[in-house]
N, C-alpha and C. Protein backbone atom coordinates (compact mmCIF):
# COMPACT_ATOMS: atom_id res chain seq x y z
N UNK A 1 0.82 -1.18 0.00
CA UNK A 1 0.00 0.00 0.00
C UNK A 1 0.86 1.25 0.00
N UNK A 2 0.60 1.93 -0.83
CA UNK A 2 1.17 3.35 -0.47
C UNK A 2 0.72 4.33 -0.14
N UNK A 3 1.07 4.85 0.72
CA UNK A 3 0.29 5.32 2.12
C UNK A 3 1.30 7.26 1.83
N UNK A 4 0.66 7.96 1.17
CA UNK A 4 0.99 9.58 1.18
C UNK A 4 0.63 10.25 2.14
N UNK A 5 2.06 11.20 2.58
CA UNK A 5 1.73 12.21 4.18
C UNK A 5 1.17 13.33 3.44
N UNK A 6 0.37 13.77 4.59
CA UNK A 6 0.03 14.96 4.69
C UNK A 6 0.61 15.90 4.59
N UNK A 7 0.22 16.95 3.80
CA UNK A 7 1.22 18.19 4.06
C UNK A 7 0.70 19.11 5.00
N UNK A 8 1.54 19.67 6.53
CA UNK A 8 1.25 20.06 7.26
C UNK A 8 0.77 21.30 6.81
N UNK A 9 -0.62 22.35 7.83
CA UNK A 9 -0.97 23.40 7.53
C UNK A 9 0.03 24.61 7.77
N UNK A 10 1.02 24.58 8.73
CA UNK A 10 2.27 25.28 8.49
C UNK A 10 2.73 24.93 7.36
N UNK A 11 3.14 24.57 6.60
CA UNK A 11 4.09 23.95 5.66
C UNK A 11 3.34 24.39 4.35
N UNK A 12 1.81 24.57 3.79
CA UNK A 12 0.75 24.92 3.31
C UNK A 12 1.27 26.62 3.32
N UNK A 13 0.85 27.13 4.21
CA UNK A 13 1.14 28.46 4.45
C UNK A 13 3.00 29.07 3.48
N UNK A 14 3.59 28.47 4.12
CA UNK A 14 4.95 28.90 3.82
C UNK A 14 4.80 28.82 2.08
N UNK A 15 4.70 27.52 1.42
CA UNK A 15 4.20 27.30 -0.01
C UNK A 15 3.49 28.51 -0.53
N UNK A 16 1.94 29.16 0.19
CA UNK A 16 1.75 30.21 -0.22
C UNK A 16 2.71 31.30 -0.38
N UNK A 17 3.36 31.36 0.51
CA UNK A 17 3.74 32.66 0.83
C UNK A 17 5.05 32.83 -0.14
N UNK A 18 5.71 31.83 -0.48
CA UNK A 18 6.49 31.27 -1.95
C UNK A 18 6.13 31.73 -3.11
N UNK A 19 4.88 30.79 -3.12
CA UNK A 19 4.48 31.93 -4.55
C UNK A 19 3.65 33.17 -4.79
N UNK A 20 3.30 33.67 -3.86
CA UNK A 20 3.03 34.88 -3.23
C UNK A 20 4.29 35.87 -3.88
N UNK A 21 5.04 35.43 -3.43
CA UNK A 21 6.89 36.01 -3.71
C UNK A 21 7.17 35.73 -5.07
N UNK A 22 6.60 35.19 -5.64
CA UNK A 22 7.08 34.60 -7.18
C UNK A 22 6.68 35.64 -7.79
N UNK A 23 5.15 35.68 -7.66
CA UNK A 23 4.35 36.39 -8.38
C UNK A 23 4.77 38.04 -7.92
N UNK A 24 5.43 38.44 -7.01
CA UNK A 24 5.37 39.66 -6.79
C UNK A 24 6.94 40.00 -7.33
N UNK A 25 7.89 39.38 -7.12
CA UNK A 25 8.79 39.34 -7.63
C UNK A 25 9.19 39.77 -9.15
N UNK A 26 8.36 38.85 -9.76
CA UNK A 26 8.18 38.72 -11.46
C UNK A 26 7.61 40.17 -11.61
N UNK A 27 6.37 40.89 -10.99
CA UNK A 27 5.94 41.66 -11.35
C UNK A 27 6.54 42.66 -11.63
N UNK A 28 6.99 43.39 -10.00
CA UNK A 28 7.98 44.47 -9.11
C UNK A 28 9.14 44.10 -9.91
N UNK A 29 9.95 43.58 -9.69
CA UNK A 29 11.78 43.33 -10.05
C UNK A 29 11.36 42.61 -11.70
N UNK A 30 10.87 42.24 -12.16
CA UNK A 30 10.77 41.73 -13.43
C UNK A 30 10.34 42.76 -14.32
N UNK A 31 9.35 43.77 -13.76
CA UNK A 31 8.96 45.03 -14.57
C UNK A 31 9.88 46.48 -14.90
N UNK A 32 10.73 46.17 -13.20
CA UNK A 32 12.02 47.27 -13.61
C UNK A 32 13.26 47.14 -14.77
N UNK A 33 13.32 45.64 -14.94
CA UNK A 33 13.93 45.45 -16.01
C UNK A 33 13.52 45.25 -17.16
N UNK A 34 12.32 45.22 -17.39
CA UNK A 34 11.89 45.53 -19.10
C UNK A 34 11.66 46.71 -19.25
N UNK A 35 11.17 47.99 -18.27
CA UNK A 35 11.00 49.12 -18.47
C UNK A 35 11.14 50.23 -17.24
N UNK A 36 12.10 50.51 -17.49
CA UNK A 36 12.58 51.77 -16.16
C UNK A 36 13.14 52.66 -17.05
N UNK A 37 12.10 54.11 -16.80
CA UNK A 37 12.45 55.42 -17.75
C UNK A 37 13.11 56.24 -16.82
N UNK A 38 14.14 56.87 -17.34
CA UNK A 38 15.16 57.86 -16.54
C UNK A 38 14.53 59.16 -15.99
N UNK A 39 14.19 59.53 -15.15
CA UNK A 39 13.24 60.92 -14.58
C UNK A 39 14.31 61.69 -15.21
N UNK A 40 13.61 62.90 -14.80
CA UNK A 40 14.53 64.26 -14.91
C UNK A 40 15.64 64.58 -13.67
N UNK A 41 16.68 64.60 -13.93
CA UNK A 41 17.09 65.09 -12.61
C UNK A 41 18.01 64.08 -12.06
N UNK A 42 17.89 62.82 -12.74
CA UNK A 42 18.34 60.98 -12.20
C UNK A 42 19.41 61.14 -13.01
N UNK A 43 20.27 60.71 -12.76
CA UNK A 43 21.28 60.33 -13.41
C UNK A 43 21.50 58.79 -14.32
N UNK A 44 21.56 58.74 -15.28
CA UNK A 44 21.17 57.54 -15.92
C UNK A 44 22.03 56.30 -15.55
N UNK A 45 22.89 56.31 -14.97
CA UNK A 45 23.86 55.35 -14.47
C UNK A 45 23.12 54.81 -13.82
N UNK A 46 22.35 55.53 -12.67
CA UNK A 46 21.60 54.75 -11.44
C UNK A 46 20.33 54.02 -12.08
N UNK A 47 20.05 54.62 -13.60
CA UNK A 47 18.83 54.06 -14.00
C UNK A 47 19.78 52.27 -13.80
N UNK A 48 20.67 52.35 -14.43
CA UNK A 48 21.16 51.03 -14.90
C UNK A 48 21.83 50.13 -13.88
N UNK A 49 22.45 50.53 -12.52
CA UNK A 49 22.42 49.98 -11.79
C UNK A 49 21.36 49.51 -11.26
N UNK A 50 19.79 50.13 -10.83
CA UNK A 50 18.82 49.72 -10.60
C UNK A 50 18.47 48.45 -11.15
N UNK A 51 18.74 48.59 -13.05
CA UNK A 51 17.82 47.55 -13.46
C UNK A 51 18.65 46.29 -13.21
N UNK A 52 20.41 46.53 -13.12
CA UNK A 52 21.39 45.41 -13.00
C UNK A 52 20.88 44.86 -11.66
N UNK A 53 20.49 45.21 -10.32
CA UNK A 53 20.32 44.68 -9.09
C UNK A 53 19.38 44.00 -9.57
N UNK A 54 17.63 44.74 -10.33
CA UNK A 54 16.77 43.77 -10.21
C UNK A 54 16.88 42.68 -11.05
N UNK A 55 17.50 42.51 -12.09
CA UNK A 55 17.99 41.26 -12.50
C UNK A 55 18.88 40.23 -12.00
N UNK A 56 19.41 40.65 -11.58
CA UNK A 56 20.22 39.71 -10.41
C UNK A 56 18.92 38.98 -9.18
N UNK A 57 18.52 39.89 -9.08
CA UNK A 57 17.04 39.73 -8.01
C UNK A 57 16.29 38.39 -8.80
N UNK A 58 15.79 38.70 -9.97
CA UNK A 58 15.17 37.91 -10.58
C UNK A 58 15.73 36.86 -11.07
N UNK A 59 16.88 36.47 -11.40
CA UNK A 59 17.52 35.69 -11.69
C UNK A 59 17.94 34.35 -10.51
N UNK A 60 18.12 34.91 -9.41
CA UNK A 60 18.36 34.13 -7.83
C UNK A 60 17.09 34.01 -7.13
N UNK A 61 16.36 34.88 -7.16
CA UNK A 61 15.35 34.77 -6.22
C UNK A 61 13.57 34.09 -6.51
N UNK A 62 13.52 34.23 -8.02
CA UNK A 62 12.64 33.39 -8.57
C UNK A 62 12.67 31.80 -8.13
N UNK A 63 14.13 31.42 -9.07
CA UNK A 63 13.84 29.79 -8.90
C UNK A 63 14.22 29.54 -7.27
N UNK A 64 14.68 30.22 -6.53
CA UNK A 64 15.16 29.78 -5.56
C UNK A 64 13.63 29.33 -4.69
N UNK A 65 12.23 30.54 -5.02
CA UNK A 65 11.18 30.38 -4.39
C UNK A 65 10.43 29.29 -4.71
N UNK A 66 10.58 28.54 -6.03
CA UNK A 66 10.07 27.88 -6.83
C UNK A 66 10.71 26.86 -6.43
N UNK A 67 11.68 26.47 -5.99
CA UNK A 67 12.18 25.41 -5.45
C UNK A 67 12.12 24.69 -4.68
N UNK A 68 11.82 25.99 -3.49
CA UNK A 68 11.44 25.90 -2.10
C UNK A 68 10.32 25.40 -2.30
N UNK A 69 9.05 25.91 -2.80
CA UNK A 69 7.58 25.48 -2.89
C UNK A 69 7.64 24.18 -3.33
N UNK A 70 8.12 23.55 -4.49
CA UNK A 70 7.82 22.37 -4.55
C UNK A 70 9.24 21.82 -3.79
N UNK A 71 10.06 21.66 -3.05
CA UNK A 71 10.50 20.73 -2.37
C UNK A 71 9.83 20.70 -1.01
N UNK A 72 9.09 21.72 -0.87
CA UNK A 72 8.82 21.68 0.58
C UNK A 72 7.10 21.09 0.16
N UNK A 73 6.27 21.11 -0.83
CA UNK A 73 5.42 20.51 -1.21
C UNK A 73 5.09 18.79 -1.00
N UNK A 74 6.87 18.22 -1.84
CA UNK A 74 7.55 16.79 -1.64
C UNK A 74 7.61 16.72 -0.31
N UNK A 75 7.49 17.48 0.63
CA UNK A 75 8.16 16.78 1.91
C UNK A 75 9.78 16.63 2.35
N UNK A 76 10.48 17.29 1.13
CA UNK A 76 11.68 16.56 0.91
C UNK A 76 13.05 17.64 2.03
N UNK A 77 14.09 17.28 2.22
CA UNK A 77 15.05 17.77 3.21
C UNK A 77 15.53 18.74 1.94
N UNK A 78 16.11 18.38 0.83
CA UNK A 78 16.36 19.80 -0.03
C UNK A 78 15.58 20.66 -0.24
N UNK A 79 14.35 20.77 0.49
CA UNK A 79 13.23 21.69 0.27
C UNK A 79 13.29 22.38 0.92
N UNK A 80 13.47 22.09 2.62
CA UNK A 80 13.70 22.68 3.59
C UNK A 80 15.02 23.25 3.76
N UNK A 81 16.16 22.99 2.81
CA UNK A 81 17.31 23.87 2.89
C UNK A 81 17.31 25.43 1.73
N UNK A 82 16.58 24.96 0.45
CA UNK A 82 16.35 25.88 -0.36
C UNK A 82 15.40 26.84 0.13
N UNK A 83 14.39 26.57 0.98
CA UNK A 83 13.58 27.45 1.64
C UNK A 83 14.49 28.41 2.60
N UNK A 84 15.01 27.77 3.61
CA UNK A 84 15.88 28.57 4.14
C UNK A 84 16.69 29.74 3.66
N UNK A 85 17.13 28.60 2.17
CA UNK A 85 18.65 30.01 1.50
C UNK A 85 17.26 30.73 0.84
N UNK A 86 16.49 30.40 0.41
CA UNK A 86 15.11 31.68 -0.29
C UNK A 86 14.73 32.76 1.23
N UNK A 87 14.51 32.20 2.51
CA UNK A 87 14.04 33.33 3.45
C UNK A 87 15.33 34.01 3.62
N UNK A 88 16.35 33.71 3.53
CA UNK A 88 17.36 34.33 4.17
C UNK A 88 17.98 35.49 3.16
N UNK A 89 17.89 34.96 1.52
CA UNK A 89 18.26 35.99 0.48
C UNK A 89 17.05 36.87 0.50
N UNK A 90 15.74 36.54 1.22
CA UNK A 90 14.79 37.62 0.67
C UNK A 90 15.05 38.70 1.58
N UNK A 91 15.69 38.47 2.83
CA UNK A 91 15.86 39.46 3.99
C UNK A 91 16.89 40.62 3.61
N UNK A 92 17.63 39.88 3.28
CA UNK A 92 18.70 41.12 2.78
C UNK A 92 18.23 41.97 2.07
């Protein structure tokens, strides 16, 4: 018989809150890099450092959330370490 665990209602929550972060992520940091217009007054360098951070952002912090959600979905111990390095890069 194969007998599937439950996924705890903590564990449920955190998953949301994953792709919660995906989706806001992609939006926020995914939208500064297809389109960020230089104000008046800005210096255009900072336009481009801006968009260089949020790509870096999007580049690490997407799959890292996406990872987390479904390993921690599996139940699995690499789920619970990628979750970790995902809460800990989102803090910074």
């Amino acid at each position: 018989m194969n007998k599937q665990k439950a996924v705890p209602l903590g564990i449920k929550v955190l998953i949301g809150y994953f792709i919660f972060c995906v989706v806001g992520w992609l939006i926020g940091q995914g939208g500064t890099v297809i389109s960020q217009v230089p104000m008046e007054g800005l210096d255009p360098v900072l336009v481009e450092v801006n968009r260089g951070i949020a790509l870096g952002d999007v580049i690490i912090q997407i799959p890292l959330f996406a990872l987390a959600a479904l390993g921690l979905w599996r139940l699995s111990s690499w789920g619970a370490v990628v979750s970790w390095l995902a809460l800990g890069t989102h803090l910074y």
